[in-house]
C-alpha atoms as a PDB file:
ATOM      1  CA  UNK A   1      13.593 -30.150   0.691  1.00  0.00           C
ATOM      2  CA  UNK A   2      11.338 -27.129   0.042  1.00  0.00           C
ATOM      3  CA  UNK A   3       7.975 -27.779  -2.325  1.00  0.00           C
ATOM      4  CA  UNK A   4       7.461 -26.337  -5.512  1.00  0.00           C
ATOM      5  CA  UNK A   5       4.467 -25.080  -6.920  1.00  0.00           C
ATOM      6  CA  UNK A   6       3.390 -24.402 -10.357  1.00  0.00           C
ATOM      7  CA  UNK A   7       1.128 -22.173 -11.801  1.00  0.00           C
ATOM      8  CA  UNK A   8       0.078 -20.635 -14.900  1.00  0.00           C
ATOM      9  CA  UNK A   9      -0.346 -17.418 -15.234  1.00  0.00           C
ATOM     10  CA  UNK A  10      -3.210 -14.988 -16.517  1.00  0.00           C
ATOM     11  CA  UNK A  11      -3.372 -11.392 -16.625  1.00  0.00           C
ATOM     12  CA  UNK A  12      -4.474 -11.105 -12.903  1.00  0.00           C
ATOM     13  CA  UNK A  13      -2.019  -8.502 -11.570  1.00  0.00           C
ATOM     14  CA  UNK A  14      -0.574 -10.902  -9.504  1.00  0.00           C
ATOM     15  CA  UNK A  15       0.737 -12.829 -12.286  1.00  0.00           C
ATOM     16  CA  UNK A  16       2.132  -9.727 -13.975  1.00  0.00           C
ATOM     17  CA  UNK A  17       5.168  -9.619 -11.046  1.00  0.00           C
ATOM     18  CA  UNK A  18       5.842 -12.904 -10.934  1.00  0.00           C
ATOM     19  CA  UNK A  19       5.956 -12.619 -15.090  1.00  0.00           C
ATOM     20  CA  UNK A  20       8.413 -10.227 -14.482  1.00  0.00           C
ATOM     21  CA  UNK A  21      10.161 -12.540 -11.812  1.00  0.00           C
ATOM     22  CA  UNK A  22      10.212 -15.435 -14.103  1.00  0.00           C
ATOM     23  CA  UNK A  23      11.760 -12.732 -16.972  1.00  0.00           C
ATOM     24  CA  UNK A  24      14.507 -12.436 -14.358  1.00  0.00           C
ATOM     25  CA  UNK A  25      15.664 -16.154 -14.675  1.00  0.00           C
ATOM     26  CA  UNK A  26      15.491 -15.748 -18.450  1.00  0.00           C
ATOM     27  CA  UNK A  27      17.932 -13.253 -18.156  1.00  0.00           C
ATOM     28  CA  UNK A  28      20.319 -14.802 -15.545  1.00  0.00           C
ATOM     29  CA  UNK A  29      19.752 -18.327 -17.246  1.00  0.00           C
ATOM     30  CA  UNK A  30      20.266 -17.152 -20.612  1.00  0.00           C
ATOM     31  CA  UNK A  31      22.920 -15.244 -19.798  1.00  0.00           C
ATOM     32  CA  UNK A  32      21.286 -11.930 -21.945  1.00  0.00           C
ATOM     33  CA  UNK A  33      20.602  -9.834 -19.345  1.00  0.00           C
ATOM     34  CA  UNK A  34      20.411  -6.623 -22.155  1.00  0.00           C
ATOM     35  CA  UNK A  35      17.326  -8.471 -23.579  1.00  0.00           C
ATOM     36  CA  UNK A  36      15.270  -8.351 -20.496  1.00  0.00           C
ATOM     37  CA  UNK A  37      16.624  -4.595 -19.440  1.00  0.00           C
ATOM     38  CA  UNK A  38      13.439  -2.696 -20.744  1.00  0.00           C
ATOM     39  CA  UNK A  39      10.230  -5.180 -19.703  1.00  0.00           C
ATOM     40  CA  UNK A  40       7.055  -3.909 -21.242  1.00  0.00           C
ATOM     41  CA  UNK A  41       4.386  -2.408 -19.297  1.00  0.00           C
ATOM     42  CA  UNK A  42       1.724  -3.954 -17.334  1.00  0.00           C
ATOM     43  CA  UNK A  43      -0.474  -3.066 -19.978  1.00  0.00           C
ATOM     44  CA  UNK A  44       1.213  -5.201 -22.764  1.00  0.00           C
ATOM     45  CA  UNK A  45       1.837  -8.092 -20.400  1.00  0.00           C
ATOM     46  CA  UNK A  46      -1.559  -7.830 -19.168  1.00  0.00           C
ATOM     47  CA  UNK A  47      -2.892  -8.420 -22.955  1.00  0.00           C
ATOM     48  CA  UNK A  48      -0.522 -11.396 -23.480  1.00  0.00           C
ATOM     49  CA  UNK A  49      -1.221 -13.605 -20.808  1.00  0.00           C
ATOM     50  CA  UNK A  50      -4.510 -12.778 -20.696  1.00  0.00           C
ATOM     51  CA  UNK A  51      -4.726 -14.878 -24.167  1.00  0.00           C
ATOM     52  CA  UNK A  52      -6.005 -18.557 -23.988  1.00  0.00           C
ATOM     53  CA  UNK A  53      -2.956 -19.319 -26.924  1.00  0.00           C
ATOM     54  CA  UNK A  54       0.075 -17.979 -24.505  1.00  0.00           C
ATOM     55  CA  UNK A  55       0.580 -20.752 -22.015  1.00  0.00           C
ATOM     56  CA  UNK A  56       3.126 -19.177 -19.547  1.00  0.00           C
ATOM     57  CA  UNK A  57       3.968 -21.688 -16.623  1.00  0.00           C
ATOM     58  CA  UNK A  58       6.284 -20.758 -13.579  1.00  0.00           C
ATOM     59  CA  UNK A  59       7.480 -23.123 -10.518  1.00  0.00           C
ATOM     60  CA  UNK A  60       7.772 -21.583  -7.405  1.00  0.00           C
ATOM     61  CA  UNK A  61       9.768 -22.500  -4.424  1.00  0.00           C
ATOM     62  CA  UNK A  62       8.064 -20.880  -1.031  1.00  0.00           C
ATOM     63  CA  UNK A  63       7.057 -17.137  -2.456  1.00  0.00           C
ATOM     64  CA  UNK A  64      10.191 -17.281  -4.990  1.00  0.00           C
ATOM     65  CA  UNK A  65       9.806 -17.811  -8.883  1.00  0.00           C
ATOM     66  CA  UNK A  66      12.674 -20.250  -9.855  1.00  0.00           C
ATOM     67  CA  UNK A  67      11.789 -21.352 -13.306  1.00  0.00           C
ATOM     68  CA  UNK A  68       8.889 -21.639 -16.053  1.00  0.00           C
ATOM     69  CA  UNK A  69       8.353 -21.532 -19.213  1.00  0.00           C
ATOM     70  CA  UNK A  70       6.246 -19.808 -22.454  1.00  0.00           C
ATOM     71  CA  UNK A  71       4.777 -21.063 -24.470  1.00  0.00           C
ATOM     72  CA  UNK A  72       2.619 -20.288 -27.778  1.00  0.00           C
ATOM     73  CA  UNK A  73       0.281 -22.223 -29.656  1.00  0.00           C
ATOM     74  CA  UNK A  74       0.716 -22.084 -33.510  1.00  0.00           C
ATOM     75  CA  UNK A  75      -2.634 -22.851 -35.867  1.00  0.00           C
ATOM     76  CA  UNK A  76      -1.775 -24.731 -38.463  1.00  0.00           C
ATOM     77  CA  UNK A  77      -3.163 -23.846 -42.218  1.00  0.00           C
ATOM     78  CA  UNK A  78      -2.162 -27.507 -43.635  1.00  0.00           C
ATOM     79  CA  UNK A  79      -4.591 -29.485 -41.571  1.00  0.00           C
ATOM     80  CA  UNK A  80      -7.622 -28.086 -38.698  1.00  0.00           C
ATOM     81  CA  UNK A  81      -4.938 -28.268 -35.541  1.00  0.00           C
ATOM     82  CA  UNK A  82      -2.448 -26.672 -33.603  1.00  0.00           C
ATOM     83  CA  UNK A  83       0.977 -26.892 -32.287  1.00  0.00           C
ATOM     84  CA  UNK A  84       2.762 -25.679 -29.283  1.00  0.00           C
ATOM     85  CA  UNK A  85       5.750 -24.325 -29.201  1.00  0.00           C
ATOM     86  CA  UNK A  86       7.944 -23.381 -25.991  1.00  0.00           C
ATOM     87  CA  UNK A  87      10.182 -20.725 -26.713  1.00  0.00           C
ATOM     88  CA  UNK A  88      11.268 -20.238 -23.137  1.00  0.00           C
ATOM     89  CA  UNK A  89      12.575 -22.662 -20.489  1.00  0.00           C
ATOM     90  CA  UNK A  90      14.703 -22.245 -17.520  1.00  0.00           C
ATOM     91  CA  UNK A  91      15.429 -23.013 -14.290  1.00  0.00           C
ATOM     92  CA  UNK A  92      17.629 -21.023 -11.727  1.00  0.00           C
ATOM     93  CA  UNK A  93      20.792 -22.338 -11.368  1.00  0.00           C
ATOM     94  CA  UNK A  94      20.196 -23.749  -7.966  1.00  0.00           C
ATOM     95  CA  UNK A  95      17.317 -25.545  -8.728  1.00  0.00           C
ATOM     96  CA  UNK A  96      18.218 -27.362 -11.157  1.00  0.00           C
ATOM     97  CA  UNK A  97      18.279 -31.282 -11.736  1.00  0.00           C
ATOM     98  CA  UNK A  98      14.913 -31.378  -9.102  1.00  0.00           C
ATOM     99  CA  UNK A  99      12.376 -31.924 -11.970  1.00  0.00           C
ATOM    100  CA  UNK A 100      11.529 -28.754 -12.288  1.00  0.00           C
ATOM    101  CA  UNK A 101      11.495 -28.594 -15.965  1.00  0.00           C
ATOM    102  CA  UNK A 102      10.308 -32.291 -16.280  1.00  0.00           C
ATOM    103  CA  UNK A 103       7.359 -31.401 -14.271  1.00  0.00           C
ATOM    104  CA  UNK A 104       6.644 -28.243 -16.040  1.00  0.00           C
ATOM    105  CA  UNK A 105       6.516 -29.888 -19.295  1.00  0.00           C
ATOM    106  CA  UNK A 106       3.904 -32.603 -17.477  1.00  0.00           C
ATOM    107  CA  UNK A 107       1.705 -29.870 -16.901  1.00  0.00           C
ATOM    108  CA  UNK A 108       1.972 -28.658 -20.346  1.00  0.00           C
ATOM    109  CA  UNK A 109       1.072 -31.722 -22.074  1.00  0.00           C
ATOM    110  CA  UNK A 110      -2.291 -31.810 -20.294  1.00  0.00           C
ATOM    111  CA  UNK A 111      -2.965 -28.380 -21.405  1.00  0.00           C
ATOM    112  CA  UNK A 112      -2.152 -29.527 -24.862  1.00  0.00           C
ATOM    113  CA  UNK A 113      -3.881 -32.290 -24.618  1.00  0.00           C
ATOM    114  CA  UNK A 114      -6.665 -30.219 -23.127  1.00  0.00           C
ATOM    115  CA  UNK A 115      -7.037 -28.488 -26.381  1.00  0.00           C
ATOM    116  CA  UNK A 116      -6.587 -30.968 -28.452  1.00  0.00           C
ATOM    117  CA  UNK A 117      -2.728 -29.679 -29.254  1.00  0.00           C
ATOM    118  CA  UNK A 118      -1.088 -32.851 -30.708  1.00  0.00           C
ATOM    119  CA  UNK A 119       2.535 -31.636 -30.920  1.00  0.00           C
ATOM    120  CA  UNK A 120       4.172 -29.974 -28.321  1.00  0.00           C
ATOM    121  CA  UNK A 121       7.752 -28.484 -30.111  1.00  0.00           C
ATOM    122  CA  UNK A 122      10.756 -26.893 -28.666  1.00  0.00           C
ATOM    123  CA  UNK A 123      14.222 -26.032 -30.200  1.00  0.00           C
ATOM    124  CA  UNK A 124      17.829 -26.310 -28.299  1.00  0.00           C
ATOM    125  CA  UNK A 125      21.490 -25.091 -28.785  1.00  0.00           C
ATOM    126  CA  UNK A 126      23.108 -28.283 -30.269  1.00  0.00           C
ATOM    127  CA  UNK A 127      25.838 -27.206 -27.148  1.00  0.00           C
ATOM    128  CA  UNK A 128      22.938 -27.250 -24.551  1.00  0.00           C
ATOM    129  CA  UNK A 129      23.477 -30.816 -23.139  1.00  0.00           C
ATOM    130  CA  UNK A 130      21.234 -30.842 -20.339  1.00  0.00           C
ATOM    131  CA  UNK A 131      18.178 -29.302 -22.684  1.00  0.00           C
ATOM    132  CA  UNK A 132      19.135 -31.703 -25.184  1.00  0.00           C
ATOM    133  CA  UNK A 133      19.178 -34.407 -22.863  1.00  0.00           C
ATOM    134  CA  UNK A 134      15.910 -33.340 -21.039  1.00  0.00           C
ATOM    135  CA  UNK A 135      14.099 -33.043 -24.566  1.00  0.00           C
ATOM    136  CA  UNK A 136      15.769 -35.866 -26.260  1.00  0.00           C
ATOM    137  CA  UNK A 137      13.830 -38.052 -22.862  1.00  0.00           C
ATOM    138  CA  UNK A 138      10.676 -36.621 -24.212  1.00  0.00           C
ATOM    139  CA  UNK A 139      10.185 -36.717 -27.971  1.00  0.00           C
ATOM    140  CA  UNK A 140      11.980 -37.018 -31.289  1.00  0.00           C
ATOM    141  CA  UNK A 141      14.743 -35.081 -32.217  1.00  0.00           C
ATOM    142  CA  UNK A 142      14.735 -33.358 -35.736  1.00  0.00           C
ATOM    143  CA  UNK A 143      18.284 -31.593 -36.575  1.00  0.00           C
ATOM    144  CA  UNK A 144      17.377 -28.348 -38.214  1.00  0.00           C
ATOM    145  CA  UNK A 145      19.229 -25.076 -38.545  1.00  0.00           C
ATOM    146  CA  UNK A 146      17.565 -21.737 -36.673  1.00  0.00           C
ATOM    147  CA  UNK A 147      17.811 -18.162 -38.597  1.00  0.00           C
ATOM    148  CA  UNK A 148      17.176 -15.248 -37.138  1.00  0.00           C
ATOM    149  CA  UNK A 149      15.705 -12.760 -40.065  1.00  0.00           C
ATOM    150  CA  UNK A 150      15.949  -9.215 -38.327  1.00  0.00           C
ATOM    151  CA  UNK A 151      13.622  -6.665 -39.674  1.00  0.00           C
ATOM    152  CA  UNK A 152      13.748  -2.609 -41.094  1.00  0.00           C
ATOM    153  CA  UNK A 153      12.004  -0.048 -40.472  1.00  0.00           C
ATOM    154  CA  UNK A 154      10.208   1.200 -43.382  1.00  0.00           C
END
Protein backbone atom coordinates (compact mmCIF):
# COMPACT_ATOMS: atom_id res chain seq x y z
CA UNK A 1 0.00 0.00 0.00
CA UNK A 2 1.19 3.49 -1.04
CA UNK A 3 1.78 6.25 2.02
CA UNK A 4 -0.11 9.20 2.45
CA UNK A 5 0.98 12.41 3.45
CA UNK A 6 -0.73 15.33 4.85
CA UNK A 7 -0.14 18.77 4.76
CA UNK A 8 -1.60 22.03 5.34
CA UNK A 9 -1.45 24.45 3.16
CA UNK A 10 -0.31 28.26 3.13
CA UNK A 11 -0.16 30.65 0.44
CA UNK A 12 3.29 29.37 -0.81
CA UNK A 13 2.64 28.90 -4.54
CA UNK A 14 3.06 25.46 -4.19
CA UNK A 15 0.08 25.08 -2.15
CA UNK A 16 -2.00 27.19 -4.53
CA UNK A 17 -1.98 23.96 -7.24
CA UNK A 18 -2.48 21.47 -5.04
CA UNK A 19 -5.55 23.90 -3.60
CA UNK A 20 -6.73 23.70 -6.87
CA UNK A 21 -6.08 19.81 -6.98
CA UNK A 22 -7.87 19.25 -3.80
CA UNK A 23 -10.92 21.68 -5.45
CA UNK A 24 -10.92 18.90 -8.04
CA UNK A 25 -12.07 16.12 -5.55
CA UNK A 26 -14.66 18.56 -4.22
CA UNK A 27 -16.06 18.61 -7.44
CA UNK A 28 -15.87 14.88 -8.42
CA UNK A 29 -16.82 13.94 -4.70
CA UNK A 30 -19.57 16.26 -4.47
CA UNK A 31 -20.76 15.53 -7.54
CA UNK A 32 -21.07 19.69 -8.47
CA UNK A 33 -18.65 19.93 -10.87
CA UNK A 34 -20.45 23.60 -12.12
CA UNK A 35 -19.40 24.94 -8.65
CA UNK A 36 -15.75 24.43 -9.05
CA UNK A 37 -15.80 25.44 -13.06
CA UNK A 38 -14.48 29.10 -12.51
CA UNK A 39 -11.59 28.74 -9.50
CA UNK A 40 -10.47 32.14 -8.37
CA UNK A 41 -7.17 33.46 -9.10
CA UNK A 42 -3.96 32.87 -7.46
CA UNK A 43 -4.32 36.11 -6.03
CA UNK A 44 -7.56 35.39 -4.00
CA UNK A 45 -6.38 31.93 -3.01
CA UNK A 46 -3.14 33.28 -2.14
CA UNK A 47 -4.97 35.75 0.51
CA UNK A 48 -7.08 32.88 1.95
CA UNK A 49 -4.74 30.41 2.89
CA UNK A 50 -2.36 32.67 3.74
CA UNK A 51 -4.78 33.41 6.92
CA UNK A 52 -3.89 31.72 10.31
CA UNK A 53 -8.14 31.19 10.70
CA UNK A 54 -8.44 29.02 7.23
CA UNK A 55 -7.09 25.63 8.13
CA UNK A 56 -7.02 23.84 4.69
CA UNK A 57 -5.57 20.19 5.05
CA UNK A 58 -4.94 17.80 1.98
CA UNK A 59 -3.64 13.97 2.00
CA UNK A 60 -1.54 13.04 -0.62
CA UNK A 61 -0.80 9.71 -2.07
CA UNK A 62 2.88 9.78 -3.94
CA UNK A 63 2.67 13.46 -5.81
CA UNK A 64 -1.33 13.05 -6.11
CA UNK A 65 -3.90 15.09 -3.91
CA UNK A 66 -6.66 12.53 -2.94
CA UNK A 67 -8.57 14.25 -0.24
CA UNK A 68 -8.56 17.19 2.47
CA UNK A 69 -10.46 19.31 3.95
CA UNK A 70 -11.29 23.34 4.93
CA UNK A 71 -11.77 24.49 7.43
CA UNK A 72 -12.64 28.00 9.20
CA UNK A 73 -12.44 29.12 12.58
CA UNK A 74 -15.52 31.11 13.86
CA UNK A 75 -14.93 33.78 17.00
CA UNK A 76 -17.46 33.58 19.14
CA UNK A 77 -19.18 36.98 20.65
CA UNK A 78 -21.01 34.93 23.63
CA UNK A 79 -17.91 33.89 25.46
CA UNK A 80 -13.69 34.83 24.60
CA UNK A 81 -13.27 31.49 22.18
CA UNK A 82 -13.55 30.04 18.97
CA UNK A 83 -14.97 27.29 16.99
CA UNK A 84 -14.00 25.39 13.97
CA UNK A 85 -15.96 24.55 11.48
CA UNK A 86 -15.13 22.14 8.39
CA UNK A 87 -17.12 22.97 5.56
CA UNK A 88 -15.27 20.69 3.20
CA UNK A 89 -14.34 16.99 3.38
CA UNK A 90 -13.66 14.43 0.83
CA UNK A 91 -11.85 11.76 -0.24
CA UNK A 92 -11.46 10.36 -3.88
CA UNK A 93 -13.43 7.60 -4.48
CA UNK A 94 -10.61 5.16 -4.51
CA UNK A 95 -9.23 6.05 -1.45
CA UNK A 96 -11.66 5.77 0.56
CA UNK A 97 -12.25 3.61 3.83
CA UNK A 98 -8.02 3.94 4.39
CA UNK A 99 -8.35 6.59 7.19
CA UNK A 100 -7.89 9.21 5.24
CA UNK A 101 -10.52 11.37 6.65
CA UNK A 102 -10.05 9.90 10.23
CA UNK A 103 -6.53 10.96 10.08
CA UNK A 104 -7.21 14.30 8.68
CA UNK A 105 -9.52 15.16 11.37
CA UNK A 106 -6.49 13.89 13.96
CA UNK A 107 -4.47 16.49 12.62
CA UNK A 108 -7.10 19.01 12.97
CA UNK A 109 -7.82 18.55 16.50
CA UNK A 110 -4.21 19.36 17.40
CA UNK A 111 -4.44 22.49 15.50
CA UNK A 112 -7.53 23.24 17.44
CA UNK A 113 -6.25 22.34 20.31
CA UNK A 114 -3.18 24.33 19.38
CA UNK A 115 -5.22 27.42 19.54
CA UNK A 116 -7.10 26.78 22.13
CA UNK A 117 -10.31 25.90 19.65
CA UNK A 118 -12.60 23.83 21.96
CA UNK A 119 -15.22 22.71 19.40
CA UNK A 120 -14.42 21.40 16.26
CA UNK A 121 -18.14 21.36 14.17
CA UNK A 122 -19.12 19.89 10.92
CA UNK A 123 -22.60 19.37 9.26
CA UNK A 124 -23.73 16.16 7.00
CA UNK A 125 -26.57 15.17 4.54
CA UNK A 126 -28.86 13.12 6.89
CA UNK A 127 -28.46 10.55 3.48
CA UNK A 128 -24.59 10.68 3.80
CA UNK A 129 -24.05 7.37 5.75
CA UNK A 130 -20.48 7.04 5.66
CA UNK A 131 -20.01 10.98 6.86
CA UNK A 132 -22.56 10.35 9.32
CA UNK A 133 -21.00 7.35 10.45
CA UNK A 134 -17.39 8.80 10.39
CA UNK A 135 -18.67 11.94 12.47
CA UNK A 136 -21.14 10.20 14.59
CA UNK A 137 -17.42 8.02 15.80
CA UNK A 138 -16.16 11.40 16.72
CA UNK A 139 -18.54 13.69 18.57
CA UNK A 140 -22.19 14.36 19.34
CA UNK A 141 -24.70 14.56 16.92
CA UNK A 142 -27.18 17.60 17.03
CA UNK A 143 -30.19 17.21 14.34
CA UNK A 144 -30.64 20.64 12.91
CA UNK A 145 -32.05 21.85 9.62
CA UNK A 146 -29.44 23.80 7.02
CA UNK A 147 -30.89 26.97 4.90
CA UNK A 148 -29.30 28.32 2.32
CA UNK A 149 -30.31 32.31 2.28
CA UNK A 150 -29.12 33.42 -1.32
CA UNK A 151 -28.40 37.04 -1.67
CA UNK A 152 -29.38 40.29 -4.31
CA UNK A 153 -27.64 42.50 -5.75
CA UNK A 154 -28.46 45.88 -4.69
Amino acid sequence: MQETTYQRLRAADADLALMRDLNAVFAEAFEDPEAYAQPPEDDYLRAILGREETVVLVARVDSQVVGGLVAYELPKLERRCSELYVYDLAIATPFRRRGIASELFVRLRKIAADRGIPVIFVQADAGDAPAVGLYAGMGTREDVAHFDITTTKA
